[in-house]
Protein backbone atom coordinates (compact mmCIF):
# COMPACT_ATOMS: atom_id res chain seq x y z
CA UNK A 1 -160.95 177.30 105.56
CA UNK A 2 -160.04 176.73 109.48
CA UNK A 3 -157.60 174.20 110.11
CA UNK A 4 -158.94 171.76 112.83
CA UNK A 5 -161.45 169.42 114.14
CA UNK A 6 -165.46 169.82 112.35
CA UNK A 7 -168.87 167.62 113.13
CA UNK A 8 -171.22 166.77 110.21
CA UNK A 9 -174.08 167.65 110.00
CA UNK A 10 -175.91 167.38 107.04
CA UNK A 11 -176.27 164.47 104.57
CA UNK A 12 -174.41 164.38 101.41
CA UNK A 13 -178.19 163.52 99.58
CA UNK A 14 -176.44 160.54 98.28
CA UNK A 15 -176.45 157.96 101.36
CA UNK A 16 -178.52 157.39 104.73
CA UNK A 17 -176.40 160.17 106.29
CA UNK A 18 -174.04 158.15 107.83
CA UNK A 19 -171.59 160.06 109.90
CA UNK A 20 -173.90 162.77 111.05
CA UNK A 21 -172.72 163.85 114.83
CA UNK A 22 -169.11 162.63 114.35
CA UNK A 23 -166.01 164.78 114.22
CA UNK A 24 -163.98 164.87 111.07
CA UNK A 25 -160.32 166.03 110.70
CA UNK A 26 -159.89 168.89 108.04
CA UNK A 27 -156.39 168.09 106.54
CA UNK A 28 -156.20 169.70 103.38
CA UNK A 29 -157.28 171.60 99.70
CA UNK A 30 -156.58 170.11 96.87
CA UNK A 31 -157.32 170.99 93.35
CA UNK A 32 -159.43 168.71 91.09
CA UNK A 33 -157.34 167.17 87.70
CA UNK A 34 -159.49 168.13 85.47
CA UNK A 35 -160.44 171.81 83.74
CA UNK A 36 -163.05 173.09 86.17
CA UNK A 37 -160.07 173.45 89.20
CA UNK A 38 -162.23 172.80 91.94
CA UNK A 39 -161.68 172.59 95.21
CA UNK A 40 -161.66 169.83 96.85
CA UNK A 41 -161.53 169.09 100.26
CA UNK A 42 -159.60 166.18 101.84
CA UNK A 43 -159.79 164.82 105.39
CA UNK A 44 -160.24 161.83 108.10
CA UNK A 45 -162.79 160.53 110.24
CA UNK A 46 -161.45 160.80 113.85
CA UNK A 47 -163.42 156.98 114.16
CA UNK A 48 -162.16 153.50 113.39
CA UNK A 49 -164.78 151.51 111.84
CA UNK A 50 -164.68 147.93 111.67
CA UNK A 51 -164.96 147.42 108.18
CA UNK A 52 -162.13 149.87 107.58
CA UNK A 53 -160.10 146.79 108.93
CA UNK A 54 -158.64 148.88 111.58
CA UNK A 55 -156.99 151.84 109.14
CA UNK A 56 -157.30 155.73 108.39
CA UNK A 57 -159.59 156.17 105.75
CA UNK A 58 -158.70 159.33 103.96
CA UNK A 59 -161.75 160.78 102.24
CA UNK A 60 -162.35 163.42 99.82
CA UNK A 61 -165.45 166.06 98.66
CA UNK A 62 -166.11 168.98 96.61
CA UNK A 63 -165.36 172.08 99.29
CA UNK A 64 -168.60 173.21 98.57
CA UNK A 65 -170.13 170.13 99.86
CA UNK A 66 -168.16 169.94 102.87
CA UNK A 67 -168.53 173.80 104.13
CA UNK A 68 -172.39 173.18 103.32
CA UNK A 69 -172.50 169.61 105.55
CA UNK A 70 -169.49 170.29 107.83
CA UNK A 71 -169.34 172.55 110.86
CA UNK A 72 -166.17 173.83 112.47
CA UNK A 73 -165.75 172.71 116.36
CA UNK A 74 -162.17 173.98 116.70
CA UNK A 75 -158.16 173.04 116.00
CA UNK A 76 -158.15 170.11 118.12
CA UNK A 77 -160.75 167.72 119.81
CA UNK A 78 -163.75 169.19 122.05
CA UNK A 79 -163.30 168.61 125.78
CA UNK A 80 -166.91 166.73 125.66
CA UNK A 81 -167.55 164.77 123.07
């Protein structure tokens, strides 16, 4: 996976699709704990919503989920958002 800055686009199938449009930081791959050894993906909305209470909410999905709802934009912020 690229390193950088990537837009949703796609719903997870789960919620309303919130977060479609917005730009995401990519920050890393982890493994899951248990035996299947996925991938998963964590990273950061590049937002502050209110009822975050003002903090970084690290968030985490399956890699396979996030290179299917995920786009890459590039390694830092577009000039237009």
């Amino acid at each position: 996976m690229k390193f950088g800055v990537y837009r949703k686009i796609q719903a997870s199938g789960r919620g309303k699709g919130t977060g479609i449009g917005k730009l995401y930081q990519f920050l890393l791959l982890a493994r899951d704990h248990d035996d299947k050894k996925e991938e998963i993906v964590v990273y950061i909305p590049l937002r502050i919503e209110p009822e975050w209470a003002g903090t970084l909410r690290p968030c985490f999905i399956p890699r396979s989920d996030f290179e299917r709802m995920f786009e890459y934009v590039d390694e830092g912020l577009p000039e237009k958002l």
